[in-house]
Structures are given as C-alpha cells and as structure tokens.
N, C-alpha and C. Protein backbone atom coordinates (compact mmCIF):
# COMPACT_ATOMS: atom_id res chain seq x y z
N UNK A 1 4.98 8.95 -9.29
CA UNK A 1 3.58 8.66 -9.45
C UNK A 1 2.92 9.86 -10.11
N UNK A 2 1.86 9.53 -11.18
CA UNK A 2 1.36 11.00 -11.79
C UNK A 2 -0.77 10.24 -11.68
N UNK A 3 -1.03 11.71 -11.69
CA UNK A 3 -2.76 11.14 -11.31
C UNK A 3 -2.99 10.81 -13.18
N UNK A 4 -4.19 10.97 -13.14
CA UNK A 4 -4.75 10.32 -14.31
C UNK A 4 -4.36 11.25 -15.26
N UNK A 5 -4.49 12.74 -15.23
CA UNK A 5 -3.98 13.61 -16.31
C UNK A 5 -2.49 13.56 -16.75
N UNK A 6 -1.70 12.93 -16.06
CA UNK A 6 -0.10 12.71 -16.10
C UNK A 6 0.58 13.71 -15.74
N UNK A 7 0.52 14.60 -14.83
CA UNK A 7 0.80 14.97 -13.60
C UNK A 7 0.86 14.49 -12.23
N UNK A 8 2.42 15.10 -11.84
CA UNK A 8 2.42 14.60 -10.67
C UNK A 8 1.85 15.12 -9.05
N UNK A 9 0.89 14.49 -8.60
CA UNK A 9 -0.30 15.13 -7.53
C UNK A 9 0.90 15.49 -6.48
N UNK A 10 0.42 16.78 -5.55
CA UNK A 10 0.79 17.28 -4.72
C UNK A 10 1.11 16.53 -3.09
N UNK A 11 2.00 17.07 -2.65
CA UNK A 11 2.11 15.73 -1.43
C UNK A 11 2.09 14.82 -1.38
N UNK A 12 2.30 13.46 -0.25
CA UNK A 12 2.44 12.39 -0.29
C UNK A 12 1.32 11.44 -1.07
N UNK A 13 1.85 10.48 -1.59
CA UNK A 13 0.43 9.56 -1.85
C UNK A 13 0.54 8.59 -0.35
N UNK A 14 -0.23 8.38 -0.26
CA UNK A 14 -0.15 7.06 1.32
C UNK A 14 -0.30 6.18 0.40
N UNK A 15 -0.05 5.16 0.99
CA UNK A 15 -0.08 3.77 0.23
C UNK A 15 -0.27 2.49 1.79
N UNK A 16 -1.38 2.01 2.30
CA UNK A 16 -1.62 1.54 3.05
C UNK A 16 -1.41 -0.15 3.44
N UNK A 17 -0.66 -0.45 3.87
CA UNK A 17 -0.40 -2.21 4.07
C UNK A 17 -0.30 -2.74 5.17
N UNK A 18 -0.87 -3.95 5.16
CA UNK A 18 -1.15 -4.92 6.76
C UNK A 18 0.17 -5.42 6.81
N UNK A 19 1.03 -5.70 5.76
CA UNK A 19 2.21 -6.17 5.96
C UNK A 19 3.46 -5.56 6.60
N UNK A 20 3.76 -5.78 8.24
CA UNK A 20 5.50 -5.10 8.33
C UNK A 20 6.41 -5.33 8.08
N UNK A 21 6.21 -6.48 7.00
CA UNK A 21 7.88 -6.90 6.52
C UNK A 21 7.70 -5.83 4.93
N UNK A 22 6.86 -5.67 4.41
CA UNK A 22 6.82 -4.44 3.41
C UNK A 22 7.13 -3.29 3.76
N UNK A 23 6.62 -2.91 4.57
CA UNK A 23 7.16 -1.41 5.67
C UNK A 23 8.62 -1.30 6.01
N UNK A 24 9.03 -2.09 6.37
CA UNK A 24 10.29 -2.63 6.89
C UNK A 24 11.74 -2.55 5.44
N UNK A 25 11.21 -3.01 4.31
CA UNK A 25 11.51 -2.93 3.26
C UNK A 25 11.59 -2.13 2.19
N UNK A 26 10.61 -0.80 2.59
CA UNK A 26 10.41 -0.06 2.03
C UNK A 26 10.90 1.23 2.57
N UNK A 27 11.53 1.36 3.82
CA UNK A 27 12.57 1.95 4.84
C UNK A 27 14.16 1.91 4.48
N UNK A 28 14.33 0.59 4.25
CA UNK A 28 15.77 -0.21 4.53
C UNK A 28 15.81 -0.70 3.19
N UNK A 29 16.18 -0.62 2.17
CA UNK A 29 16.15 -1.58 1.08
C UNK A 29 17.63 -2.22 0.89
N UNK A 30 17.96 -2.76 1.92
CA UNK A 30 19.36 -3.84 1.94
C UNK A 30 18.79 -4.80 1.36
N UNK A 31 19.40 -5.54 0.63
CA UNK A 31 19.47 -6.80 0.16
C UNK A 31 19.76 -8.13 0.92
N UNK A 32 19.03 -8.88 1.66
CA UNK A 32 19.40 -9.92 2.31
C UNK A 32 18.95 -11.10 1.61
N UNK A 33 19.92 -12.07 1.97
CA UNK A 33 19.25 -13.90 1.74
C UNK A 33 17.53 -13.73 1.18
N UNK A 34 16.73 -13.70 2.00
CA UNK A 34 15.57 -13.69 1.63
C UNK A 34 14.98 -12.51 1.09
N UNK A 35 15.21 -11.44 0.25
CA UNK A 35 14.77 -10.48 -0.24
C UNK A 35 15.67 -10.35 -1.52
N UNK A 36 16.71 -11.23 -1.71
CA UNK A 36 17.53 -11.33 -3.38
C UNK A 36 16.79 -11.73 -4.63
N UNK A 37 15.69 -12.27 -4.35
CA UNK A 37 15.24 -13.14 -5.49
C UNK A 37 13.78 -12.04 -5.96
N UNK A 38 13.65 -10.55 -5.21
CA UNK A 38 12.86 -9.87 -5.40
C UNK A 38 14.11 -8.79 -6.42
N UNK A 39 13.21 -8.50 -7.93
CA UNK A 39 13.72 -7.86 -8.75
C UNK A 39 14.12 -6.43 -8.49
N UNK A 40 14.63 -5.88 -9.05
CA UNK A 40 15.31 -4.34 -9.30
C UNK A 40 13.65 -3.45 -9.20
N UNK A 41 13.32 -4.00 -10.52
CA UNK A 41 11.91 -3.27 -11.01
C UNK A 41 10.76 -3.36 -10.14
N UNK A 42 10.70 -4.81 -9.15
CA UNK A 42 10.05 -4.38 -7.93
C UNK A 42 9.85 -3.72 -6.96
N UNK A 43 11.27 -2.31 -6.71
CA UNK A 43 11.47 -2.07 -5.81
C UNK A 43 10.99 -0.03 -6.40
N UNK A 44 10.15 -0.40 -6.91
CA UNK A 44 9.19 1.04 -7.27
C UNK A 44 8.92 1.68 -6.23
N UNK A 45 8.36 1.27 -5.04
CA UNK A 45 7.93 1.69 -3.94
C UNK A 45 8.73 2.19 -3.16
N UNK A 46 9.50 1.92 -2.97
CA UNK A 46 10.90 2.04 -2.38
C UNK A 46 11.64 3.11 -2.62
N UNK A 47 11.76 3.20 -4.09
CA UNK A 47 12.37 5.10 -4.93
C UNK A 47 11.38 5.66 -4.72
N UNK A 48 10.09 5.97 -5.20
CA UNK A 48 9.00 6.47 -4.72
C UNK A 48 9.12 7.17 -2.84
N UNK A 49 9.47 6.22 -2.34
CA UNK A 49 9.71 6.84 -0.65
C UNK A 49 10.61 7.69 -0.69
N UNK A 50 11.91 7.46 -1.34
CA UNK A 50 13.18 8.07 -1.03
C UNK A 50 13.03 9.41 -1.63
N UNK A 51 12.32 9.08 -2.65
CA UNK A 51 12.14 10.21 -3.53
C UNK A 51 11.21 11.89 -2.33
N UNK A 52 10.82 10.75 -2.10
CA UNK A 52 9.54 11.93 -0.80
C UNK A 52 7.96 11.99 -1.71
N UNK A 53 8.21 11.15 -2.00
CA UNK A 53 6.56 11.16 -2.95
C UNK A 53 5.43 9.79 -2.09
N UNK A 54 6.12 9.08 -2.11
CA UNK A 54 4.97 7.71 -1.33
C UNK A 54 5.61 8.25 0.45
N UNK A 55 4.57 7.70 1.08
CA UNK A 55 4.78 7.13 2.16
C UNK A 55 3.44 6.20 2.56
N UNK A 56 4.63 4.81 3.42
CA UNK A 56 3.56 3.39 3.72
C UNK A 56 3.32 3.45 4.89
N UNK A 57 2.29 3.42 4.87
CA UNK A 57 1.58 3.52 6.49
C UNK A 57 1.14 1.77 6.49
N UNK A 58 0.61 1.65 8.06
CA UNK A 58 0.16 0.26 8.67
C UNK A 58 -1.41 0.69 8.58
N UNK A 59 -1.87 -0.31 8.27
CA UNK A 59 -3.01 -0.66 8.27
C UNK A 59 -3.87 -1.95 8.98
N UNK A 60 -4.56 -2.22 10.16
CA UNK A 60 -4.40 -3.68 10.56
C UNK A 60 -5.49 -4.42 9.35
N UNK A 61 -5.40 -5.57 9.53
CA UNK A 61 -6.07 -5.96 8.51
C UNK A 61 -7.84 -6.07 8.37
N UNK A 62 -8.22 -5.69 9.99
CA UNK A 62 -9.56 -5.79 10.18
C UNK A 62 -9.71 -4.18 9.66
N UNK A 63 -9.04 -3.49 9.40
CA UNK A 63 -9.10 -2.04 8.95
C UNK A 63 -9.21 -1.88 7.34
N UNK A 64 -9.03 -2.95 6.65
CA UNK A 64 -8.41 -2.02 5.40
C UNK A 64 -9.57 -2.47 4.10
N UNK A 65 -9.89 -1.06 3.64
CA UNK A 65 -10.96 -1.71 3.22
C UNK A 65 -10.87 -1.91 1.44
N UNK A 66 -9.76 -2.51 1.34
CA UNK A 66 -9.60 -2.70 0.10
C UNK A 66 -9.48 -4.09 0.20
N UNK A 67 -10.17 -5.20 1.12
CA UNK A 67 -10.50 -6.58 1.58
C UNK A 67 -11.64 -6.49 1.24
N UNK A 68 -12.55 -5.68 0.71
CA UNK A 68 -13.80 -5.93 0.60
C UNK A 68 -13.81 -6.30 -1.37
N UNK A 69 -12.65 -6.01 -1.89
CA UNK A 69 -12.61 -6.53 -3.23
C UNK A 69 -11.72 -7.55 -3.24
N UNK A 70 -11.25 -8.32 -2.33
CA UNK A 70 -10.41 -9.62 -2.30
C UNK A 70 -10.36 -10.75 -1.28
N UNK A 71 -11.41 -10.40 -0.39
CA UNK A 71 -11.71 -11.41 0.39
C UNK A 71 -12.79 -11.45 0.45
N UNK A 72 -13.61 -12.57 0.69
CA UNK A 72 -15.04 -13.07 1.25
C UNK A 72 -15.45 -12.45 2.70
N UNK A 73 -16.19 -11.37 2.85
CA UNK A 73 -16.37 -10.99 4.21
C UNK A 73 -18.01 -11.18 4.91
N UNK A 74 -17.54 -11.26 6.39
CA UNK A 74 -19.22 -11.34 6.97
C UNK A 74 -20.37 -9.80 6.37
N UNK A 75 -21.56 -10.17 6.57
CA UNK A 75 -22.06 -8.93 6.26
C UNK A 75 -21.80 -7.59 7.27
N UNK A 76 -21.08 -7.75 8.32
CA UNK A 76 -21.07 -6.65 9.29
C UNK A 76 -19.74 -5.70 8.73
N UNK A 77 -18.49 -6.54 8.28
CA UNK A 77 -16.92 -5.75 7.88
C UNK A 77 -17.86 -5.69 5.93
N UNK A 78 -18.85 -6.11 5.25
CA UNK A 78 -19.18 -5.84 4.03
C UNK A 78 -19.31 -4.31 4.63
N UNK A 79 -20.29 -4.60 5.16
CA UNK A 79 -20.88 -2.82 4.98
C UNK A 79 -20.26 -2.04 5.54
N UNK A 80 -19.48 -2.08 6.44
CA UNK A 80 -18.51 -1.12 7.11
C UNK A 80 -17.63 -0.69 6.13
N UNK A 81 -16.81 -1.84 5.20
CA UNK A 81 -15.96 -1.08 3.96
C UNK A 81 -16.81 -0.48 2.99
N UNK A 82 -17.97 -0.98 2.77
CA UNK A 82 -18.68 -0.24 2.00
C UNK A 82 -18.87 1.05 1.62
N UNK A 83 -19.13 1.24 3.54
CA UNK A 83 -19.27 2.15 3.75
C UNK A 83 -17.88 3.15 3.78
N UNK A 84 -16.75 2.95 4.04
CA UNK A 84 -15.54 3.49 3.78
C UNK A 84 -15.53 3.49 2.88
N UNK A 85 -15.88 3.32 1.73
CA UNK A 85 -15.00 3.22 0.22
C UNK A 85 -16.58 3.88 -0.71
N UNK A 86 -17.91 4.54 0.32
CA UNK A 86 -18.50 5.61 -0.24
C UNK A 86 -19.05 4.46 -1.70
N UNK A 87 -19.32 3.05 -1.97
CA UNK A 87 -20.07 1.94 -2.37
C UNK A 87 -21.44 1.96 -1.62
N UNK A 88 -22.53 1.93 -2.48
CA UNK A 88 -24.00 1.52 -1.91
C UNK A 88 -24.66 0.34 -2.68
C-alpha cells in the first residue's frame, strides 16, 4: 500500500470489517470448496497482512462509519458517523 505521494506510509494501515468470514480469510488463506471461485488477484489483502503492512480489525456494524456512505440511516447513527468521519 503507498499514500497518495507513492510512498509507502509507516506502520500498519487498519483496514476495518463487520465481516468474520473476511477476517478469518485474511489469517488462513487455504483454499476451500467455497472460497475457490474467489480469484488470485483478490487476495491483495491477504499479502498485504503477511507482508506486515495491513492489519483487519472487527468492527460491529452499528460501529462503522463508513455506513453512513452506503446505507440509508436514522438521523441519530447520521450524525454520530458524521460526527466520526469530522463531516458537518
């Protein structure tokens, strides 16, 4: 991973997901029945870990406030990510 100047930033990047079968996958990258039909080139995240550059943390989903650009939310979780993500 390199920031916008094309350098590569210091320490981990986090990379945050509600999903534990991604977590799970991004640990273990065996190939099973249901994870064959996911490509080579998908598995970026994955070298990225091994490498020591990403690590995926859990996020629950009432937490993450990158739902406030992909889901329809009440006005109470609007402004709370809003407010996380420093938006007025």
């Amino acid at each position: 991973m390199t920031d916008i100047s094309g350098s590569a930033p210091e320490g981990l990047t986090p990379v945050y997901t509600d999903n534990q079968g991604t977590i799970a996958l991004t640990k273990n990258n065996i190939f099973h029945a249901r994870t064959k039909h996911i490509e080579i080139c998908h598995h970026y995240i994955h070298d990225t870990v091994e490498k020591g550059q990403t690590i995926v943390l859990y996020c629950p989903t009432d937490e993450m406030p990158a739902n406030l650009m992909t889901k329809v939310l009440p006005r109470v979780k609007l402004s709370k990510f809003t407010g996380m993500l420093g938006v007025r």
